[in-house]
Protein backbone atom coordinates (compact mmCIF):
# COMPACT_ATOMS: atom_id res chain seq x y z
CA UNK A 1 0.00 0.00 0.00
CA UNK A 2 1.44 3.46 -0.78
CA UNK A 3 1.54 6.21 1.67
CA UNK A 4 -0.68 9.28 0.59
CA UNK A 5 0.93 12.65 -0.25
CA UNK A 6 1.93 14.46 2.86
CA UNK A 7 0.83 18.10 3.08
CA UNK A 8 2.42 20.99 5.75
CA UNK A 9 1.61 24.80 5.42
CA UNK A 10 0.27 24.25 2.34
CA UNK A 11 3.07 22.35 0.13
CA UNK A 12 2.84 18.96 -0.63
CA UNK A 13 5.33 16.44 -0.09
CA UNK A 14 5.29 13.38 -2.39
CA UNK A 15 5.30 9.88 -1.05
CA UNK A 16 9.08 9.00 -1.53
CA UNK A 17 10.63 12.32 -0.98
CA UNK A 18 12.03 14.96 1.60
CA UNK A 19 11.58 18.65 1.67
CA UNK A 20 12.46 21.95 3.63
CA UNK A 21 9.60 23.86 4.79
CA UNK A 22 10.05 27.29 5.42
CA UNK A 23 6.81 28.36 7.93
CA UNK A 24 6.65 32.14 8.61
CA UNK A 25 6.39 33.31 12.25
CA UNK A 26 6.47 36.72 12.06
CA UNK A 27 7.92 40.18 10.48
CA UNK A 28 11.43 41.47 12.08
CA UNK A 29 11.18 45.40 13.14
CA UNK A 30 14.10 45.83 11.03
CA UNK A 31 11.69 44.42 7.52
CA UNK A 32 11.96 40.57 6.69
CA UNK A 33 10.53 37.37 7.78
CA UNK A 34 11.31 35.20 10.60
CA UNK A 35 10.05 31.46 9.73
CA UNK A 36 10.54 28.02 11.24
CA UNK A 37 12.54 25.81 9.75
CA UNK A 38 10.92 22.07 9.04
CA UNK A 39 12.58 19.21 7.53
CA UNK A 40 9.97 16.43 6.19
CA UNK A 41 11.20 12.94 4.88
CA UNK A 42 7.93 11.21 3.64
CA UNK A 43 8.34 7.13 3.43
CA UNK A 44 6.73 5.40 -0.01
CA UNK A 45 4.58 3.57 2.42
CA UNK A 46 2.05 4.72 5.80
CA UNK A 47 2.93 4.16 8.71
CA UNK A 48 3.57 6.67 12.37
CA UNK A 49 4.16 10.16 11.35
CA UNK A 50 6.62 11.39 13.97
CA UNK A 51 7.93 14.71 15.01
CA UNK A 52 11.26 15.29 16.64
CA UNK A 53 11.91 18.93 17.59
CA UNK A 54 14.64 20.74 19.63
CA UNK A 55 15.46 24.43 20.53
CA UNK A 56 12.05 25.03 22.42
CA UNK A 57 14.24 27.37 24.70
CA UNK A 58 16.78 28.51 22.59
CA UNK A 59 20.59 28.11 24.29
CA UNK A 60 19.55 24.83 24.43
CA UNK A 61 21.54 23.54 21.47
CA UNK A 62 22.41 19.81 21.70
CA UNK A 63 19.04 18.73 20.60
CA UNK A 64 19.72 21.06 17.01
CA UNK A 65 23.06 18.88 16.76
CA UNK A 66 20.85 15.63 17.04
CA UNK A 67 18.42 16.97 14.79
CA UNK A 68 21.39 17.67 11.98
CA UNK A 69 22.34 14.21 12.53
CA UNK A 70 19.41 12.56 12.47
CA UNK A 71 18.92 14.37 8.73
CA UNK A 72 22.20 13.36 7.46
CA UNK A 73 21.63 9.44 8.12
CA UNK A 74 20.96 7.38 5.03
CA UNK A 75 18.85 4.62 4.78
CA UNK A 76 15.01 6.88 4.38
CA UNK A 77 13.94 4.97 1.57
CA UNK A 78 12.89 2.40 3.79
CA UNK A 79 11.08 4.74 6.05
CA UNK A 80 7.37 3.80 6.57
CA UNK A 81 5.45 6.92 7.86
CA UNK A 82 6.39 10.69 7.73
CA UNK A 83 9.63 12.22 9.75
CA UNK A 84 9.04 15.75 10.51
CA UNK A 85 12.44 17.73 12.36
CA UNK A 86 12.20 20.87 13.61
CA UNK A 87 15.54 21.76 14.46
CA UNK A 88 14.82 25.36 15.85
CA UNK A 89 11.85 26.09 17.51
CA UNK A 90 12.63 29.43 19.41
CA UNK A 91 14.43 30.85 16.52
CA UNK A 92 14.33 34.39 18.43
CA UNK A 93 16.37 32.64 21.60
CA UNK A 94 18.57 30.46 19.17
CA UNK A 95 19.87 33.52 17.12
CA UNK A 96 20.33 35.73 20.86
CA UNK A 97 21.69 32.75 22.78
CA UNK A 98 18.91 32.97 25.12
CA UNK A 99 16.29 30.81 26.31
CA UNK A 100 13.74 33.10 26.21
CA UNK A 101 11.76 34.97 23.47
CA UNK A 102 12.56 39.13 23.15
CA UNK A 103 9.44 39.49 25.65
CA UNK A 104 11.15 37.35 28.14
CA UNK A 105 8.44 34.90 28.13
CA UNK A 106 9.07 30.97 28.14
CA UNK A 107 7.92 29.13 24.99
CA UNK A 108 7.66 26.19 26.86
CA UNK A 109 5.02 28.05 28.92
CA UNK A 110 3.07 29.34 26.14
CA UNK A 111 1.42 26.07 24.49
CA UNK A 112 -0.87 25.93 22.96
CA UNK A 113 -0.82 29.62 21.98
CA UNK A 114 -2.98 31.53 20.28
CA UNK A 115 -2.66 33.47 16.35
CA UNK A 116 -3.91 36.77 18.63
CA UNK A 117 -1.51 36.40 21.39
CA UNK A 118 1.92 37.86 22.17
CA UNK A 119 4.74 36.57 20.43
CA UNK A 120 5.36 33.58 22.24
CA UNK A 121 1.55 32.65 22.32
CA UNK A 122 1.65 33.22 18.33
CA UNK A 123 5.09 30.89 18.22
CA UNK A 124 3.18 28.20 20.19
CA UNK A 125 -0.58 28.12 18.06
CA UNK A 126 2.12 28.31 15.00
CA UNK A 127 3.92 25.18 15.65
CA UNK A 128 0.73 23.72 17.37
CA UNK A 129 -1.07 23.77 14.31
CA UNK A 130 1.41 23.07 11.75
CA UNK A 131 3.54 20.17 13.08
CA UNK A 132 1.92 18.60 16.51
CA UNK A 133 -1.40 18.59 15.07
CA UNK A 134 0.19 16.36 11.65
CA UNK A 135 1.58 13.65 13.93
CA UNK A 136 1.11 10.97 15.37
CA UNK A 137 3.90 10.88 18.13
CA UNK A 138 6.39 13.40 19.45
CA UNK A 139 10.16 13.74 21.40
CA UNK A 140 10.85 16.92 21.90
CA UNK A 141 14.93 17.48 22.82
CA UNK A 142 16.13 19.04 25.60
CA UNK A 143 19.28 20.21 28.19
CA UNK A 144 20.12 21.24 31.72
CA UNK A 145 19.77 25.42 31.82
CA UNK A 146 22.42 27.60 31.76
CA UNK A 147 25.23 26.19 33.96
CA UNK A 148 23.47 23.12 34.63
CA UNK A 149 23.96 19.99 33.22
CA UNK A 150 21.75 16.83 32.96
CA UNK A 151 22.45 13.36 32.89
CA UNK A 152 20.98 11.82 29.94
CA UNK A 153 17.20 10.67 30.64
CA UNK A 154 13.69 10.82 29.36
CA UNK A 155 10.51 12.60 30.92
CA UNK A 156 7.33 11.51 30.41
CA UNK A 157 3.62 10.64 31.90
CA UNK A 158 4.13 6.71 31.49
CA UNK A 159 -0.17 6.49 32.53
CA UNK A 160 -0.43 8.09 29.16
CA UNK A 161 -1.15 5.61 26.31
CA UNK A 162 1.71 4.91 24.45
CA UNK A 163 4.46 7.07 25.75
CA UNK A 164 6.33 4.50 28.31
CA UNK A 165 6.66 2.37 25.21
CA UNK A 166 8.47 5.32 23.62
CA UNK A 167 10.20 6.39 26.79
CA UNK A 168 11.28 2.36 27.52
CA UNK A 169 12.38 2.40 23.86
CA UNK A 170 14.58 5.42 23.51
CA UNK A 171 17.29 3.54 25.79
CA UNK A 172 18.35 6.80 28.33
CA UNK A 173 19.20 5.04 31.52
CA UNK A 174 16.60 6.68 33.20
CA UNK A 175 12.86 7.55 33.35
CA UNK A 176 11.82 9.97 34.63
CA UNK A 177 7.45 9.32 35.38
CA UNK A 178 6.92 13.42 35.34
CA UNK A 179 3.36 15.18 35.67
CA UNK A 180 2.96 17.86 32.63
CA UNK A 181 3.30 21.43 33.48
CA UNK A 182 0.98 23.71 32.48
CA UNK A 183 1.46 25.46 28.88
CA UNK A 184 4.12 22.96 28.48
CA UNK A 185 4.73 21.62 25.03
CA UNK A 186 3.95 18.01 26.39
CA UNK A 187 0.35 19.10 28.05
CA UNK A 188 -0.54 20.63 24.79
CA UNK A 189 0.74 17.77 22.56
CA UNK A 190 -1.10 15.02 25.27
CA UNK A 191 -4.61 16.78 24.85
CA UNK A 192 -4.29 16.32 21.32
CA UNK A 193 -4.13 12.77 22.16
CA UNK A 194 -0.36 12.06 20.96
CA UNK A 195 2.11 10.79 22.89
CA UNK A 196 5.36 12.60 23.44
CA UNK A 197 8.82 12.16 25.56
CA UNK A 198 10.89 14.85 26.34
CA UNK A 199 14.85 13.99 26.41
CA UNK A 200 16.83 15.60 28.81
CA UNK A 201 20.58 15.85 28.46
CA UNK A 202 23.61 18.36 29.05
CA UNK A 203 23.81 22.09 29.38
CA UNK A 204 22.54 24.69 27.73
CA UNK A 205 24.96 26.39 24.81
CA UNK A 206 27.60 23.77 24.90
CA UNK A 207 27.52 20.93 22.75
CA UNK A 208 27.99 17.13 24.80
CA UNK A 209 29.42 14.61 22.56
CA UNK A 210 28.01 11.51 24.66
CA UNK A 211 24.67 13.31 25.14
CA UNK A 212 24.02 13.89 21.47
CA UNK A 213 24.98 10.53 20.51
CA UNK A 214 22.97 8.85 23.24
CA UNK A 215 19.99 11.57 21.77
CA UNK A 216 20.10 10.58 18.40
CA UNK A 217 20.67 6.62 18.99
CA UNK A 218 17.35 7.22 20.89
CA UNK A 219 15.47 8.99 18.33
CA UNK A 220 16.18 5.75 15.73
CA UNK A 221 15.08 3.60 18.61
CA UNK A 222 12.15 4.99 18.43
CA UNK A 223 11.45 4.87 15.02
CA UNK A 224 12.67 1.53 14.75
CA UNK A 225 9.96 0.51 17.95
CA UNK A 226 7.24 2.11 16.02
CA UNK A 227 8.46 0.42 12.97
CA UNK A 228 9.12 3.41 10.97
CA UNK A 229 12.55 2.36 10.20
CA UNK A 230 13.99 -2.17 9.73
CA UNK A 231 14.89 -3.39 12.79
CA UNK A 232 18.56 -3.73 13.53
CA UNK A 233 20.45 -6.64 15.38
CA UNK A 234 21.36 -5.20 18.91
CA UNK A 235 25.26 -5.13 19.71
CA UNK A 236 26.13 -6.01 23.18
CA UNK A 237 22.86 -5.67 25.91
CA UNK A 238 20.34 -3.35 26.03
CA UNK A 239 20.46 -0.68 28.07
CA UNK A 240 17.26 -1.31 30.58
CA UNK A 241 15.94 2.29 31.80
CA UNK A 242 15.19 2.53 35.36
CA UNK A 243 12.31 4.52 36.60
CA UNK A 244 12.66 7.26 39.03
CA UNK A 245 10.05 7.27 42.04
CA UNK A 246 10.99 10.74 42.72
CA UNK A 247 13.50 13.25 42.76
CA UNK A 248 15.17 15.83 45.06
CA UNK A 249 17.32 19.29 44.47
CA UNK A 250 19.86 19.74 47.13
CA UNK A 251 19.97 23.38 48.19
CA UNK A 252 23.13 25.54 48.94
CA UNK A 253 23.24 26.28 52.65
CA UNK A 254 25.10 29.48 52.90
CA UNK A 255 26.51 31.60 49.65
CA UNK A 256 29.95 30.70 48.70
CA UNK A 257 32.66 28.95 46.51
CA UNK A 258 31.08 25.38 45.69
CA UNK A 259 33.85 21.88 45.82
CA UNK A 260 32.44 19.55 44.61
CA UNK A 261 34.10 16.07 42.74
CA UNK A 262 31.15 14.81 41.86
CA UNK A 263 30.00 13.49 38.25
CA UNK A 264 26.70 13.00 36.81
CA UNK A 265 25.42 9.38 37.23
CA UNK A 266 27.42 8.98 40.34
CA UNK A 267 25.34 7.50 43.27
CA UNK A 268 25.58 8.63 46.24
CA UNK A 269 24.24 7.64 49.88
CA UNK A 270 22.22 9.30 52.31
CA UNK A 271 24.53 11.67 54.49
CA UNK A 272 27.24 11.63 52.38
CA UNK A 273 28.95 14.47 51.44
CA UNK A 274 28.42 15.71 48.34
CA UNK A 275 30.59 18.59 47.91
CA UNK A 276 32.01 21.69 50.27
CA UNK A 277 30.43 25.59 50.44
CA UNK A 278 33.51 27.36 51.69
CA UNK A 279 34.36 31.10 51.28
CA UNK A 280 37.60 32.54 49.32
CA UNK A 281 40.11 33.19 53.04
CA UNK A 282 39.14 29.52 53.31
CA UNK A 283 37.94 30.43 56.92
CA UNK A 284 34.78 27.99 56.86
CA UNK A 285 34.14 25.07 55.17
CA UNK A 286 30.29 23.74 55.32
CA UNK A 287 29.83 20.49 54.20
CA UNK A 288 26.50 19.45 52.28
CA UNK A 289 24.76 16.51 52.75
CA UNK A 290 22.77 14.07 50.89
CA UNK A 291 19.26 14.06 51.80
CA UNK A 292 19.00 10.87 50.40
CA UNK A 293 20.30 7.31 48.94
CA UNK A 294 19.96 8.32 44.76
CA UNK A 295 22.35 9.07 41.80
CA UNK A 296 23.04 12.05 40.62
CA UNK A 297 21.24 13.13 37.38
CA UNK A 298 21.94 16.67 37.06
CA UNK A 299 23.52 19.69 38.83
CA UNK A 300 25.21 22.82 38.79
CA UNK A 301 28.38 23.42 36.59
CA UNK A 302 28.65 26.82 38.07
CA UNK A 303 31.50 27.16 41.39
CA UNK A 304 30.05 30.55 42.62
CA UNK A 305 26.95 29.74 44.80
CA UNK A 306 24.17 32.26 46.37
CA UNK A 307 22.58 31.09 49.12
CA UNK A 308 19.39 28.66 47.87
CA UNK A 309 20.85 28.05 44.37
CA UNK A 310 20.38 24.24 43.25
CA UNK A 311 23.14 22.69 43.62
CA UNK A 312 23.02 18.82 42.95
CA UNK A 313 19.91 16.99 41.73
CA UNK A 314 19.18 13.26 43.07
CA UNK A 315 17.24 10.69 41.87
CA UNK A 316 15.60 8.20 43.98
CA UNK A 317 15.29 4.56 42.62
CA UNK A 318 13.48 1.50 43.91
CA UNK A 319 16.90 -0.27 43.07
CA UNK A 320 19.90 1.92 43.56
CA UNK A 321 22.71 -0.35 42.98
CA UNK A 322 21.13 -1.93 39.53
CA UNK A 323 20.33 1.83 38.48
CA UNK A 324 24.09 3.03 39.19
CA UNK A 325 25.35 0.10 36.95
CA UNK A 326 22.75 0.80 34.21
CA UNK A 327 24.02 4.69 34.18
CA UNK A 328 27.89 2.97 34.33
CA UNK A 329 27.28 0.79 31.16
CA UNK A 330 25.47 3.49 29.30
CA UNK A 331 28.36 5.76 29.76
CA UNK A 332 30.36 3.46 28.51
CA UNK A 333 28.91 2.26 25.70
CA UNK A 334 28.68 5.92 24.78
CA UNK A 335 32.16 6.63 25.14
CA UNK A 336 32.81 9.09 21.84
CA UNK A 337 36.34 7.19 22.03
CA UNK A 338 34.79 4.18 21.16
């Protein structure tokens, strides 16, 4: 059976074939036309039509390298379904190395926007109606924010239909079972009644080798899961996620110089100490404790603390020792080395 011609802000993409889409957004002050940029590769034959976008706050740039990637694989003339990639999202933030739009507002707090709204409210109804509302599944690619990093996992609502397959599937070494946020881009793509994952990994406006390879490894997985793309013969064992019962940010006591050793994916026990708050005479040293038995999956890459600043994030698993040694073998596996 052949797939049927795939149409997106009002071009038509043939069965077969792959196009740029250029979707305007909006007029600059300065004259000329800011539009999103869309990638679609439509397979010969139906199948999921899945979008994979990145840049939603826009220093977050790992997710545009795994995008780029993802478009320079080979191998689409096997695809079953439609890909569409949306490299840049907040193409205001992107350009200004900011994660906000030039009214300060947070895209990812705007969905599902509105063509009347303010800017970010217009950005949100735009890619609302052009891209989430033509598919049939969605990841949307994230990082840590500025000087925070993230260790590579996946956020989704695993009670809604479909996405713990996706989330299980993408092969991050840990879940993370997370309740939408309102006017997030995953609320507004759920009450459309498509499932979505978010992928969390690195920090904002620096590229992570092993992140963006884990990202786009994941994104085939998926598309291999939903049969979109052959299935491959696994090398060595699967990575099996682990799913976080909760979560904790560990708080800086006092304002200072943070000393910390610590690595992402490193687990740590309750009442350990997980780094040092000192001050620059070196006249007190205040240790900080772990609240809890977890591993770390994200935290600050930033020395100079105020007091109350997050400083190391800890996630709390059923099975701590099995989820440390999942995180170990993903690293390595990952190891741009290799």
């Amino acid at each position: 059976m052949s797939n049927a011609p795939f149409e997106l802000n009002g071009e038509i993409v043939a069965p077969g074939t792959r196009k740029t889409i250029w979707i305007p957004v909006s007029r600059r002050y300065t004259a000329g036309e800011v539009s999103l940029p869309v990638s679609v590769i439509h397979g010969r034959r139906p199948g999921p039509r899945l979008f994979v976008s990145a840049a939603i706050h826009g220093d977050e740039i790992n997710g545009v390298e795994i995008v780029r990637r993802l478009l320079k694989r080979t191998g689409y003339s096997k695809l079953r379904g439609t890909l569409i990639a949306v490299p840049v999202v907040n193409i205001y933030g992107f350009v200004a190395q900011s994660r906000y739009l030039p009214d300060r507002r947070d895209l990812n707090r705007s969905f599902p926007g509105s063509p009347k709204g303010s800017l970010a409210a217009r950005l949100a109804n735009t890619f609302m109606t052009e891209i989430a509302s033509k598919a049939t599944h969605g990841v949307d690619l994230h990082t840590g924010s500025l000087h925070r990093a993230n260790l590579p996992q996946i956020r989704a609502n695993l009670d809604f239909p479909g996405s713990e397959t996706m989330a299980q599937s993408f092969g991050a070494p840990v879940i993370m079972d997370a309740a939408t946020r309102p006017g997030s881009l995953r609320e507004a793509v759920q009450k459309l009644g498509i499932p979505i994952i978010v992928y969390e990994a690195g920090e904002a406006l620096r590229f992570d080798e092993i992140s963006i390879r884990a990202g786009l490894q994941g994104v085939v997985s998926v598309m291999r899961d939903l049969e979109m793309l052959p299935p491959i013969k696994a090398k060595g064992r699967r990575i099996e996620p682990f799913v976080a019962r909760g979560s904790t940010w560990v708080r800086a006591p006092e304002s200072g110089i943070l000393v910390s050793h610590l690595k992402l994916g490193a687990r740590v026990k309750k009442g350990e100490t997980l780094g040092l708050i000192s001050d620059p005479l070196a006249e007190e040293e205040i240790p900080i404790l772990s609240p809890t038995d977890g591993v770390l999956i994200g935290g600050t890459n930033l020395p100079l603390m105020n007091e109350g600043d997050a400083l190391f994030h800890i996630g709390v698993f059923e099975s701590l020792a099995t989820a440390a040694e999942e995180v170990e073998l993903f690293q390595g596996n990952l190891d741009p080395t290799l």
